[in-house]
N, C-alpha and C. Protein backbone atom coordinates (compact mmCIF):
# COMPACT_ATOMS: atom_id res chain seq x y z
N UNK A 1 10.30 -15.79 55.96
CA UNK A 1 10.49 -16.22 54.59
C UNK A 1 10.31 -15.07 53.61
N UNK A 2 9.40 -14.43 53.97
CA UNK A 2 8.78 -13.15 52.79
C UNK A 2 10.12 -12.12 53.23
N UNK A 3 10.75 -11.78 53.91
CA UNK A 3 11.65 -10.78 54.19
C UNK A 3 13.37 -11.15 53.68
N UNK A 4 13.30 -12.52 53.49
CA UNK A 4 14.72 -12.79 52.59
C UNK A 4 14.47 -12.61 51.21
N UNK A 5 13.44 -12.70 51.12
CA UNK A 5 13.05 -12.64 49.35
C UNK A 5 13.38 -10.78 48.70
N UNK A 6 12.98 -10.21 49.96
CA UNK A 6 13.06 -8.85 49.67
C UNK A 6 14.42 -8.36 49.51
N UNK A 7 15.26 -9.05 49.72
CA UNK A 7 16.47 -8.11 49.90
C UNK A 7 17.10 -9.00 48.39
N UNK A 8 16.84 -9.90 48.05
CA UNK A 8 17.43 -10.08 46.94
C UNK A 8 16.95 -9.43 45.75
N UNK A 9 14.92 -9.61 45.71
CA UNK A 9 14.16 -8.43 45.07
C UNK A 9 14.52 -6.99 44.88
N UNK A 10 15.29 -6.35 45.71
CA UNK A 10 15.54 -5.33 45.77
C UNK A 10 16.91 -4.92 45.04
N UNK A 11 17.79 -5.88 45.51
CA UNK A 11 18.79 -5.55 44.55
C UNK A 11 19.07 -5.98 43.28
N UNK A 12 17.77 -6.85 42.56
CA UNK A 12 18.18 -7.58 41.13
C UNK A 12 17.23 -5.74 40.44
N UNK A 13 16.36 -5.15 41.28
CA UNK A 13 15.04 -3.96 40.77
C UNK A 13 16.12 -3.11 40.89
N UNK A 14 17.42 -2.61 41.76
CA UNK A 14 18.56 -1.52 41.76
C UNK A 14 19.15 -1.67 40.62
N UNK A 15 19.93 -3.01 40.43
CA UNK A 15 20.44 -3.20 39.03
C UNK A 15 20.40 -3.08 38.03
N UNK A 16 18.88 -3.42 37.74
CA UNK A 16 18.19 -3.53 36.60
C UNK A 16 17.77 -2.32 36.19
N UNK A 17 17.53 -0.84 37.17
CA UNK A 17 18.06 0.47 37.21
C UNK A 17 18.86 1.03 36.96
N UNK A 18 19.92 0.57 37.14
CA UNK A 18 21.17 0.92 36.98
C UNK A 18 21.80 1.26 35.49
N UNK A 19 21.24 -0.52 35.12
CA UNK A 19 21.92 -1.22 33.55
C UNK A 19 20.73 0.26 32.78
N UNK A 20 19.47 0.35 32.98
CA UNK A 20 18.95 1.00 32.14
C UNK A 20 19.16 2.71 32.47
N UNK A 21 19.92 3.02 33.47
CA UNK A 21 20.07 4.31 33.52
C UNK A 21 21.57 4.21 32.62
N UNK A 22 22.41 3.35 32.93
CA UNK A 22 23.48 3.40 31.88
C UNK A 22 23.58 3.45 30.35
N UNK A 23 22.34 2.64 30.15
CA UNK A 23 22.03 2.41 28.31
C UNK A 23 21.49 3.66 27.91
N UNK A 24 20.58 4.21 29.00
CA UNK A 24 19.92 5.30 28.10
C UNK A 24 20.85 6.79 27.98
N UNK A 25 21.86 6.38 29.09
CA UNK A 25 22.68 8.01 29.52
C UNK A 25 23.69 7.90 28.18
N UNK A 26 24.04 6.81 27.67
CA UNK A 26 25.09 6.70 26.63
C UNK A 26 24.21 5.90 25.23
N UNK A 27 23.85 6.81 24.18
CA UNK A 27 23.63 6.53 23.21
C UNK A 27 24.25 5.41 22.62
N UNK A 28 23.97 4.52 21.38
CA UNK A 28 25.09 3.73 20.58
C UNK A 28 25.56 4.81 19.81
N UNK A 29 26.98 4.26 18.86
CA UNK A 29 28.04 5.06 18.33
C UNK A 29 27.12 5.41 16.92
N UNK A 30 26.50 4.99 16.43
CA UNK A 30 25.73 5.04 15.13
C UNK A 30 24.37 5.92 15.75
N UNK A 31 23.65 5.74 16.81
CA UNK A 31 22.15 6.58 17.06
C UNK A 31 22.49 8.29 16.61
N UNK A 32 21.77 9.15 16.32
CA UNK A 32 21.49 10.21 16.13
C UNK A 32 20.41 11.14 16.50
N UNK A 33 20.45 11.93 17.23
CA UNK A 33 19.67 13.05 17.91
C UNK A 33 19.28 13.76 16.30
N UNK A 34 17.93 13.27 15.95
CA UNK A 34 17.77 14.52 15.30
C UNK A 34 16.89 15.53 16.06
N UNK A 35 16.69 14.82 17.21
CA UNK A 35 16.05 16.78 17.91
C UNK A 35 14.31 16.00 17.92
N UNK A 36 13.62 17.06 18.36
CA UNK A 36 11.87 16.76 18.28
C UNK A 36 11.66 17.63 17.02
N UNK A 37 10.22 17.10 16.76
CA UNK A 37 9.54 17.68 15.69
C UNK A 37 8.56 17.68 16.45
N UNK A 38 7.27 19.06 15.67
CA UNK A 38 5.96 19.25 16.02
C UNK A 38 5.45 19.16 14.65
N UNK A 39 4.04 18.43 14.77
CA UNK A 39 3.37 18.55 13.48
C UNK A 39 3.42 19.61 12.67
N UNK A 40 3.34 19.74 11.47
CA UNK A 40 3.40 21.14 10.78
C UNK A 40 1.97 21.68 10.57
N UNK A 41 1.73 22.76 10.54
CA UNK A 41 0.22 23.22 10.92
C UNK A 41 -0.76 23.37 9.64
N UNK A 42 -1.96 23.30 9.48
CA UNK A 42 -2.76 23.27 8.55
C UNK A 42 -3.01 22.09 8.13
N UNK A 43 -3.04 20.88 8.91
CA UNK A 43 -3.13 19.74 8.10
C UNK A 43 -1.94 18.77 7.65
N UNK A 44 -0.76 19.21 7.74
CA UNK A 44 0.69 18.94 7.01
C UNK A 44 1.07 17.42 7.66
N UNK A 45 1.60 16.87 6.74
CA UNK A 45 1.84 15.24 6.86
C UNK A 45 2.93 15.22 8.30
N UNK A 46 2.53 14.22 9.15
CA UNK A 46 3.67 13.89 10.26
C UNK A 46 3.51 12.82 10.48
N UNK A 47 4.84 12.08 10.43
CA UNK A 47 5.03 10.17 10.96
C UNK A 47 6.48 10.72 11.44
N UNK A 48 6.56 9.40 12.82
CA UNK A 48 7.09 9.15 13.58
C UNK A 48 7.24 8.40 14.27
N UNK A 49 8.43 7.53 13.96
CA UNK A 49 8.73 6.43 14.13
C UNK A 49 9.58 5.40 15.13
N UNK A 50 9.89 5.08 16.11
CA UNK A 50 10.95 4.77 16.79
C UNK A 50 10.61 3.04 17.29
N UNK A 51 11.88 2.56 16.56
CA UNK A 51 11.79 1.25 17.43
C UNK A 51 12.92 0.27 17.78
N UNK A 52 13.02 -0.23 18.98
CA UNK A 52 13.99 -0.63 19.64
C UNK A 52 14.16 -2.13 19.42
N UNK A 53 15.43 -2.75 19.90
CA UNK A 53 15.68 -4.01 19.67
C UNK A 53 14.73 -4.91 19.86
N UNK A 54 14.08 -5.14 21.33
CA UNK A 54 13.01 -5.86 20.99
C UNK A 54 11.71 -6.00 20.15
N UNK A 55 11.63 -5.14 19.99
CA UNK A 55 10.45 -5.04 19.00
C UNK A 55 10.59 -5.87 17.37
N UNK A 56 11.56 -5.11 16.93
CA UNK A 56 12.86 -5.54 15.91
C UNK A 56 13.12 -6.65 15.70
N UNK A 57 13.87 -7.15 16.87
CA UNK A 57 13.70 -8.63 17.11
C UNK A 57 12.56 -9.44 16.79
N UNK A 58 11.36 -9.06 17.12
CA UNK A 58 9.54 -9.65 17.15
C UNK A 58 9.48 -9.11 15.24
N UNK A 59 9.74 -8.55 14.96
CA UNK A 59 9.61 -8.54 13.66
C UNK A 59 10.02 -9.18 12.81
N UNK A 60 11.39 -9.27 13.22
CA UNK A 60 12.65 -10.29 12.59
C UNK A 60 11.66 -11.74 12.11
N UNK A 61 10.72 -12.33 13.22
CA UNK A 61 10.29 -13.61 13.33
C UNK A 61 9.59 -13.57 12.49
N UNK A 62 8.64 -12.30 11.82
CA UNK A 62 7.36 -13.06 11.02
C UNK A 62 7.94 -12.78 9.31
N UNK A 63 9.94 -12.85 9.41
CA UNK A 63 9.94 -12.56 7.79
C UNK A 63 10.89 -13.93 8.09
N UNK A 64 11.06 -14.40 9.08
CA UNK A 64 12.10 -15.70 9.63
C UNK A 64 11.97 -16.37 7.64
N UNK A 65 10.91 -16.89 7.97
CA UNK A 65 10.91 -18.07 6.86
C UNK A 65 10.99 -17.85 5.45
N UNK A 66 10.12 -16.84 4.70
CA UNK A 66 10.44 -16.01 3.40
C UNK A 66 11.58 -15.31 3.50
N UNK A 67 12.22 -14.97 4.45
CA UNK A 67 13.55 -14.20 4.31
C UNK A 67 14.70 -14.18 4.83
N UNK A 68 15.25 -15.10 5.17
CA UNK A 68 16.20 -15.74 6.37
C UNK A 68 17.29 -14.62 6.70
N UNK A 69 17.51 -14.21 5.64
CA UNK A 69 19.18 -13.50 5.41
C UNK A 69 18.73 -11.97 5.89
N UNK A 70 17.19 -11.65 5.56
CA UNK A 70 17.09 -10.11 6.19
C UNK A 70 16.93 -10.66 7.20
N UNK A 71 15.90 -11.27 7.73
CA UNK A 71 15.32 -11.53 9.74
C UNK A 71 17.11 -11.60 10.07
N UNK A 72 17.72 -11.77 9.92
CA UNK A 72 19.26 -12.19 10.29
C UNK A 72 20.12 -10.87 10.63
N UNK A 73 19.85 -9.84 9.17
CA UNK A 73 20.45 -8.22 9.29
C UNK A 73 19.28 -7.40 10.23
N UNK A 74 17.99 -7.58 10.57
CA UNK A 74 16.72 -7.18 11.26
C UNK A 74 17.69 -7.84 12.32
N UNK A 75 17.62 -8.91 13.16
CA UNK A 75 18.26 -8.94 13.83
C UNK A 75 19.36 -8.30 14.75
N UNK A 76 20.24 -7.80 13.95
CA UNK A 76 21.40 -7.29 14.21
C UNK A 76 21.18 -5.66 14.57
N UNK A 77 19.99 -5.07 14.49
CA UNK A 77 19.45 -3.74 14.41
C UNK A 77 19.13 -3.38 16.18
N UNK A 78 19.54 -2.38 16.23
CA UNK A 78 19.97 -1.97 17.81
C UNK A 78 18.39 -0.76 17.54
N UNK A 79 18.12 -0.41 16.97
CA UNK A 79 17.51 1.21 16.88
C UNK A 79 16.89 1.74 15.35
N UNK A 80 15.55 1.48 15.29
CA UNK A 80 14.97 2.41 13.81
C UNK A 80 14.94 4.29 14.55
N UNK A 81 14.73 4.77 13.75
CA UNK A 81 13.82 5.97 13.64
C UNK A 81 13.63 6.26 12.49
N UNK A 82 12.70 7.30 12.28
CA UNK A 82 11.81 7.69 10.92
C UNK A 82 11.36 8.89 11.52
N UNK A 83 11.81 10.13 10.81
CA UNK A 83 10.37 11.36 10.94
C UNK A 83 10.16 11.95 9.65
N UNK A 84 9.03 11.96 9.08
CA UNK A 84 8.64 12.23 8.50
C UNK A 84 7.76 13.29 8.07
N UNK A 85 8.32 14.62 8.19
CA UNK A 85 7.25 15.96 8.20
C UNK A 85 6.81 16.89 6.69
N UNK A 86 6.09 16.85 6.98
CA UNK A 86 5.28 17.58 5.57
C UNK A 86 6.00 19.03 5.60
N UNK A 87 5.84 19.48 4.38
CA UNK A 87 6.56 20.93 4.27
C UNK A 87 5.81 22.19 4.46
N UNK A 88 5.19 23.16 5.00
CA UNK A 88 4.65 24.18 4.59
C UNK A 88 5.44 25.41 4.15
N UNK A 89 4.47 26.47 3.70
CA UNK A 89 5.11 27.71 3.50
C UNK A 89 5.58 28.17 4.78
N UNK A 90 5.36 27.73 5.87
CA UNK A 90 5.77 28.18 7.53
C UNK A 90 6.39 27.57 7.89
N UNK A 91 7.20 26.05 7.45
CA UNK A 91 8.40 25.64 7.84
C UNK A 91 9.12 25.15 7.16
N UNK A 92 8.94 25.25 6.01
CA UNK A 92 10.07 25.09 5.01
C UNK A 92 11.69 25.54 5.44
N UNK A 93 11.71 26.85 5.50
CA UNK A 93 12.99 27.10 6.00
C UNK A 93 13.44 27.05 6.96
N UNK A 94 13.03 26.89 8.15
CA UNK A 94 13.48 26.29 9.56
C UNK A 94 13.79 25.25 9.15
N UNK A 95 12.95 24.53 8.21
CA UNK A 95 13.27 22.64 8.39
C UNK A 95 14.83 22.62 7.35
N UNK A 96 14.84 23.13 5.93
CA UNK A 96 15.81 23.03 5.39
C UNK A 96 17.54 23.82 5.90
N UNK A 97 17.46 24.75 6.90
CA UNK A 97 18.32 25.06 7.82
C UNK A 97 18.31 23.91 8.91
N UNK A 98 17.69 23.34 9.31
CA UNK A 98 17.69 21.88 10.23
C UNK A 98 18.57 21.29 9.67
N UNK A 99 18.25 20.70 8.26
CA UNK A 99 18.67 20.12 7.80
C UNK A 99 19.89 19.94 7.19
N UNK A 100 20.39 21.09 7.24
CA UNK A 100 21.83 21.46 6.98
C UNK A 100 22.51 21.29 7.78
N UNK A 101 22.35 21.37 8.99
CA UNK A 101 22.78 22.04 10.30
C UNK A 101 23.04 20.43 10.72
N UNK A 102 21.83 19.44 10.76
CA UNK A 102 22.31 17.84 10.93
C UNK A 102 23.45 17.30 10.38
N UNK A 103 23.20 17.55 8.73
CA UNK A 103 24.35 16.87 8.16
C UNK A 103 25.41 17.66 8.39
N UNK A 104 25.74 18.71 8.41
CA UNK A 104 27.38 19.15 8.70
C UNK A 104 27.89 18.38 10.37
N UNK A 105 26.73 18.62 11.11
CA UNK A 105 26.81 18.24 12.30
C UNK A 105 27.63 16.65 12.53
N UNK A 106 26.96 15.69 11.37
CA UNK A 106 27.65 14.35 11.26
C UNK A 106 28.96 13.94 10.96
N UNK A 107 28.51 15.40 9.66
CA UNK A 107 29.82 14.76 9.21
C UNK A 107 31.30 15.51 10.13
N UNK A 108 30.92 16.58 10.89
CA UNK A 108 31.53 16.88 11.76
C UNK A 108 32.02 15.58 13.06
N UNK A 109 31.43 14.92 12.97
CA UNK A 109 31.53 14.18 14.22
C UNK A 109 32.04 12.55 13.28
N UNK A 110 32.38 12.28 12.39
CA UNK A 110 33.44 11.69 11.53
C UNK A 110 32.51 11.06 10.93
N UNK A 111 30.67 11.21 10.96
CA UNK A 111 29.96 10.13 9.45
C UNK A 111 30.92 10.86 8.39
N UNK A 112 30.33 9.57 7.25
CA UNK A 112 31.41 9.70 6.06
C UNK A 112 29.54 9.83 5.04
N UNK A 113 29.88 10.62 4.09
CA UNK A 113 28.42 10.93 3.42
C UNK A 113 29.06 9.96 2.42
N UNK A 114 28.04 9.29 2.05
CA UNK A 114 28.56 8.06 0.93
C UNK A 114 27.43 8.27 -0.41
N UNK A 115 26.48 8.89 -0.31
CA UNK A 115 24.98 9.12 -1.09
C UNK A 115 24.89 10.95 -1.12
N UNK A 116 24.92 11.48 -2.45
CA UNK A 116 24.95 12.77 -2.22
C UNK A 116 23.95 13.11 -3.67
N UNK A 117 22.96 12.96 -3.81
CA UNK A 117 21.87 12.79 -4.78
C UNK A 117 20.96 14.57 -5.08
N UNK A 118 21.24 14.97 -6.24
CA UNK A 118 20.27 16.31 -6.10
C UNK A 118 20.02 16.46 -7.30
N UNK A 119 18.41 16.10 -7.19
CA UNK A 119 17.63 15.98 -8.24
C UNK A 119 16.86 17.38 -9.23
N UNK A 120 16.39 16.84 -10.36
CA UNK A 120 16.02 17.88 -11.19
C UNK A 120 14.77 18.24 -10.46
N UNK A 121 13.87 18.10 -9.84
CA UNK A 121 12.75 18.42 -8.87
C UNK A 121 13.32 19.13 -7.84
N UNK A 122 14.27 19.03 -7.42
CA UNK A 122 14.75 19.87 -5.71
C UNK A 122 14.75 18.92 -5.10
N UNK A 123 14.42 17.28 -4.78
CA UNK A 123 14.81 16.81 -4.20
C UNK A 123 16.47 16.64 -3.72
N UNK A 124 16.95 16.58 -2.68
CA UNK A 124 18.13 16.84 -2.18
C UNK A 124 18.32 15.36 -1.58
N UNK A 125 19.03 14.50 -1.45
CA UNK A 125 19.53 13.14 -0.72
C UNK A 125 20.66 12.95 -0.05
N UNK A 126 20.69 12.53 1.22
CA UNK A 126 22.41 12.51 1.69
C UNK A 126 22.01 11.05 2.51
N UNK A 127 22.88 10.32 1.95
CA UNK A 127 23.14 8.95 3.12
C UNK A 127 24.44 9.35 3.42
N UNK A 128 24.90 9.10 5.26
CA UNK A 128 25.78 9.17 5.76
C UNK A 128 25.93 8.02 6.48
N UNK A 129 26.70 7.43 6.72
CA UNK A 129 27.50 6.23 7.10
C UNK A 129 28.20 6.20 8.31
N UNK A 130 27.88 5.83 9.76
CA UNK A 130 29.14 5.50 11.15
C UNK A 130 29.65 4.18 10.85
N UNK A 131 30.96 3.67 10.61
CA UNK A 131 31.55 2.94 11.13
C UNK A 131 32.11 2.19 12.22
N UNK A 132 32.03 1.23 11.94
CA UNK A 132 32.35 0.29 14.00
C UNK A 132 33.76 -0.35 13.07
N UNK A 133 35.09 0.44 13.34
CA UNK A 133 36.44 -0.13 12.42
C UNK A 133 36.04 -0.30 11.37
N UNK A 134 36.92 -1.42 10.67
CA UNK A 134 36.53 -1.65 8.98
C UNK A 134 35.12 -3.21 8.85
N UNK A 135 35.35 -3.13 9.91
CA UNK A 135 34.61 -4.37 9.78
C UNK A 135 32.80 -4.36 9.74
N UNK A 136 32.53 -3.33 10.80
CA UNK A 136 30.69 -2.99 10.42
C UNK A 136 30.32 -1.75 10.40
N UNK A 137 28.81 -1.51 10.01
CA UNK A 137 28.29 -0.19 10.06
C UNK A 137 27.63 -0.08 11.58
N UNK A 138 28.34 0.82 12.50
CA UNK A 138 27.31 1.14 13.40
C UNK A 138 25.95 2.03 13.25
N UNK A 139 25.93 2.58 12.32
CA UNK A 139 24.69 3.48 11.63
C UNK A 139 24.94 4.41 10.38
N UNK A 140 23.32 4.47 9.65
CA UNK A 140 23.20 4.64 8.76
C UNK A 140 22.21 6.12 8.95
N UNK A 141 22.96 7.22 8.56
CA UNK A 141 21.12 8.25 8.74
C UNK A 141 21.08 8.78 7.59
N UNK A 142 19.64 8.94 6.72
CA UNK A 142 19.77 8.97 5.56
C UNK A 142 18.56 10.16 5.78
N UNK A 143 18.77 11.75 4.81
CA UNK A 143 18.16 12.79 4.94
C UNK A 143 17.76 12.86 3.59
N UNK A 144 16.12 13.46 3.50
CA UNK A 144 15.93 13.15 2.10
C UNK A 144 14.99 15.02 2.38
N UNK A 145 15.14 15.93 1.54
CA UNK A 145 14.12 16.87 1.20
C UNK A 145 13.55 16.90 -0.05
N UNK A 146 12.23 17.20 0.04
CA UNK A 146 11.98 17.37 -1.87
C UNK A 146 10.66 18.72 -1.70
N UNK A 147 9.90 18.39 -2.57
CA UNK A 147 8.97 19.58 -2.25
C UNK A 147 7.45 19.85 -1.33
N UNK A 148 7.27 18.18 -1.14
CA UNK A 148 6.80 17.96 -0.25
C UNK A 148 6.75 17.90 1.34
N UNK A 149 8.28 16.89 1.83
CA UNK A 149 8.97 16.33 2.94
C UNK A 149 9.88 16.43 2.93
N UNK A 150 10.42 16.86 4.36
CA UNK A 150 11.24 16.24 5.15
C UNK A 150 11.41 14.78 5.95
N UNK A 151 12.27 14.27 5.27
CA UNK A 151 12.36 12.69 5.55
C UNK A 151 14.15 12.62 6.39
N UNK A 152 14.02 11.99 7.71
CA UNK A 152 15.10 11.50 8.28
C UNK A 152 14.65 10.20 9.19
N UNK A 153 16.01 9.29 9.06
CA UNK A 153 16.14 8.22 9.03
C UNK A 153 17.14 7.63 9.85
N UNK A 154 17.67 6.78 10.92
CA UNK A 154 18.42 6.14 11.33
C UNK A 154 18.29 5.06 11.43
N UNK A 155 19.32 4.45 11.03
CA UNK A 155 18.99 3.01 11.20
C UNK A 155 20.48 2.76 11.99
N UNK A 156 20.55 2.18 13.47
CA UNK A 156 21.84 1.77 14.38
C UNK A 156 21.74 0.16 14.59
N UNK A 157 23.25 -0.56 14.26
CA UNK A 157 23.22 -1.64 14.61
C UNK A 157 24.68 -1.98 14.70
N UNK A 158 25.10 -3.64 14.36
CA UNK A 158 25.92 -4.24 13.62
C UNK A 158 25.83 -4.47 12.37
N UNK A 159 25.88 -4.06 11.49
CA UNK A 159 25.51 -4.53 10.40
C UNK A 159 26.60 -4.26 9.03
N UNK A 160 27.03 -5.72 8.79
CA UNK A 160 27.45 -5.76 7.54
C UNK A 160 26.92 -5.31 6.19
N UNK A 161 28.22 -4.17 5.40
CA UNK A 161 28.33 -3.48 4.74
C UNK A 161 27.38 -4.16 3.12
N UNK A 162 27.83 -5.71 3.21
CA UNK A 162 26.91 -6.32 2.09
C UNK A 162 25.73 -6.54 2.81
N UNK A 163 25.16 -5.97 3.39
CA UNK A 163 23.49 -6.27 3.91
C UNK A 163 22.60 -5.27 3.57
N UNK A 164 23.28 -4.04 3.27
CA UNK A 164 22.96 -2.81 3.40
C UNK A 164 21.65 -2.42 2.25
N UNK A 165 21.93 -2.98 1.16
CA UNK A 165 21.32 -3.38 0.04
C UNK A 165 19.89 -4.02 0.41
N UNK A 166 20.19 -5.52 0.68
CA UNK A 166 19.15 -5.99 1.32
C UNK A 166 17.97 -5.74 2.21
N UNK A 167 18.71 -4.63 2.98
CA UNK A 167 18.09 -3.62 3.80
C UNK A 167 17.12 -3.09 3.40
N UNK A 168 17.60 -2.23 2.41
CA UNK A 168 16.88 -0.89 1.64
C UNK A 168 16.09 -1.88 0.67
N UNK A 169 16.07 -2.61 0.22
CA UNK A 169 15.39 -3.56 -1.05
C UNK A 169 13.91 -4.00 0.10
N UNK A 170 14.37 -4.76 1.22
CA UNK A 170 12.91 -5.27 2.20
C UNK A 170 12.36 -4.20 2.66
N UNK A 171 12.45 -3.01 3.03
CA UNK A 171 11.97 -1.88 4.01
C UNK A 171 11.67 -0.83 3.12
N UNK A 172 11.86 -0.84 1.41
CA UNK A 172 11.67 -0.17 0.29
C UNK A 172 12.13 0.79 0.61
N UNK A 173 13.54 1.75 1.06
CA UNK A 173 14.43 2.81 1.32
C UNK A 173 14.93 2.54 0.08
N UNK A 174 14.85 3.07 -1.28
CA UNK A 174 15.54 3.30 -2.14
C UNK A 174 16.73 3.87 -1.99
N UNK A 175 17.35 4.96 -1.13
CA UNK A 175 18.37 5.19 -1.40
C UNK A 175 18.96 4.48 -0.52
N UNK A 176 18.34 3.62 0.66
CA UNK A 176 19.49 3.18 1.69
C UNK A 176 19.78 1.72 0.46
N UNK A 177 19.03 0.79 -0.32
CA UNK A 177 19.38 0.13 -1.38
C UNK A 177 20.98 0.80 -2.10
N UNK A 178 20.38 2.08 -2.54
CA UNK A 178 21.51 2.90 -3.54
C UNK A 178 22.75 2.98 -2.81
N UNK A 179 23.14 3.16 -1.24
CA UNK A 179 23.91 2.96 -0.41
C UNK A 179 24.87 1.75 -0.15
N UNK A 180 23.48 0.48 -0.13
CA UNK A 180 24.42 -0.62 -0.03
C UNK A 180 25.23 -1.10 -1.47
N UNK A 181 24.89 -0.68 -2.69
CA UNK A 181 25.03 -1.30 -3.67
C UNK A 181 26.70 0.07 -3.84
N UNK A 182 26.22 0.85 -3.21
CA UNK A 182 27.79 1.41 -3.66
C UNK A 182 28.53 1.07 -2.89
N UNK A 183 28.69 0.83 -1.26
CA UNK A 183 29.53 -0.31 -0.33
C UNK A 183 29.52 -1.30 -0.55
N UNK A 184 29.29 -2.07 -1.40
CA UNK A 184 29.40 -3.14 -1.98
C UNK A 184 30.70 -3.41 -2.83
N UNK A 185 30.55 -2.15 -3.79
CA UNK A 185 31.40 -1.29 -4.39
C UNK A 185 32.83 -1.63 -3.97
N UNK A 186 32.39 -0.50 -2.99
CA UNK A 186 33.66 0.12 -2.42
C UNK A 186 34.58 -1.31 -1.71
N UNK A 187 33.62 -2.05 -1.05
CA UNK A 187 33.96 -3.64 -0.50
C UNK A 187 35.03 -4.31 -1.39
N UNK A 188 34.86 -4.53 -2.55
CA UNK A 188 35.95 -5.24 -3.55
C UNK A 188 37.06 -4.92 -3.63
């Protein structure tokens, strides 16, 4: 009895190998490599963030009832990331050559920059946009420098272009807000 069990055990544990060597070998069309980061030295601010559908999903539930219409676009979310690195006099310019080097990189690879923000402080802003056809956003990566941080952002899913707003309004991303409200825009 214990030895028929094994051979079916064995091949649902191959499969189930398989499916996850396949998901992880092929990114979604919206995810983005921004590379590793190391803390910046002397103390310097570092967050880092990554979270996957299920989790996402488990989150979705505790805004279910105050927020139907985000838990719904939360839902639809394949992939967060967030890094968040403090600036020093020792990596300032590695990071702002990074940072160049990403966004040409996107928009090389057909994101469309929809947010191009450069402020009287030096803050610098770029939201870039993947498309899944005309119909959804497969991802959103939004690069923010100022004089403090380096801030990058992905957000990969399904997600409709009027949600985008909603997005940035619950998760307080001001510019991913400033994003949806100009695809909104552009939507009419």
């Amino acid at each position: 009895m214990k030895r028929s069990l094994h051979c079916p055990l064995l091949l649902a544990l191959v499969a189930a190998a398989s499916l996850n060597l396949n998901s992880s070998a092929e990114p979604s069309l919206g995810q983005v490599d921004f590379g590793k980061f190391a803390p910046p030295g002397k103390g310097g601010e570092f967050v880092e963030v990554q979270l996957k559908s299920n989790l996402i999903s488990l989150a979705a539930q505790f805004i279910e009832k105050e927020e139907p219409e985000v838990a719904k676009l939360i839902r639809s979310l394949e992939f967060v990331r967030v890094n968040v690195i403090g600036l020093t006099d020792e990596n300032r310019d590695e990071l702002m050559q990074r940072l160049q080097k990403i966004r040409a990189d996107l928009e090389a690879a057909g994101w469309e920059r929809n947010v191009n923000v450069q402020g009287k402080d030096g803050e610098d802003v770029g939201v870039l946009i993947r498309t899944r056809g005309a119909e959804a956003i497969a991802g959103v990566a939004i690069t923010v420098i100022d004089k403090e941080h380096l801030v990058l952002a992905n957000v990969v899913g399904n997600i409709k272009p009027s949600q985008i707003a909603a997005l940035g309004e619950s998760l307080h991303i001001h510019q991913l807000k400033e994003a949806g409200e100009a695809l909104k825009k552009h939507e009419k």
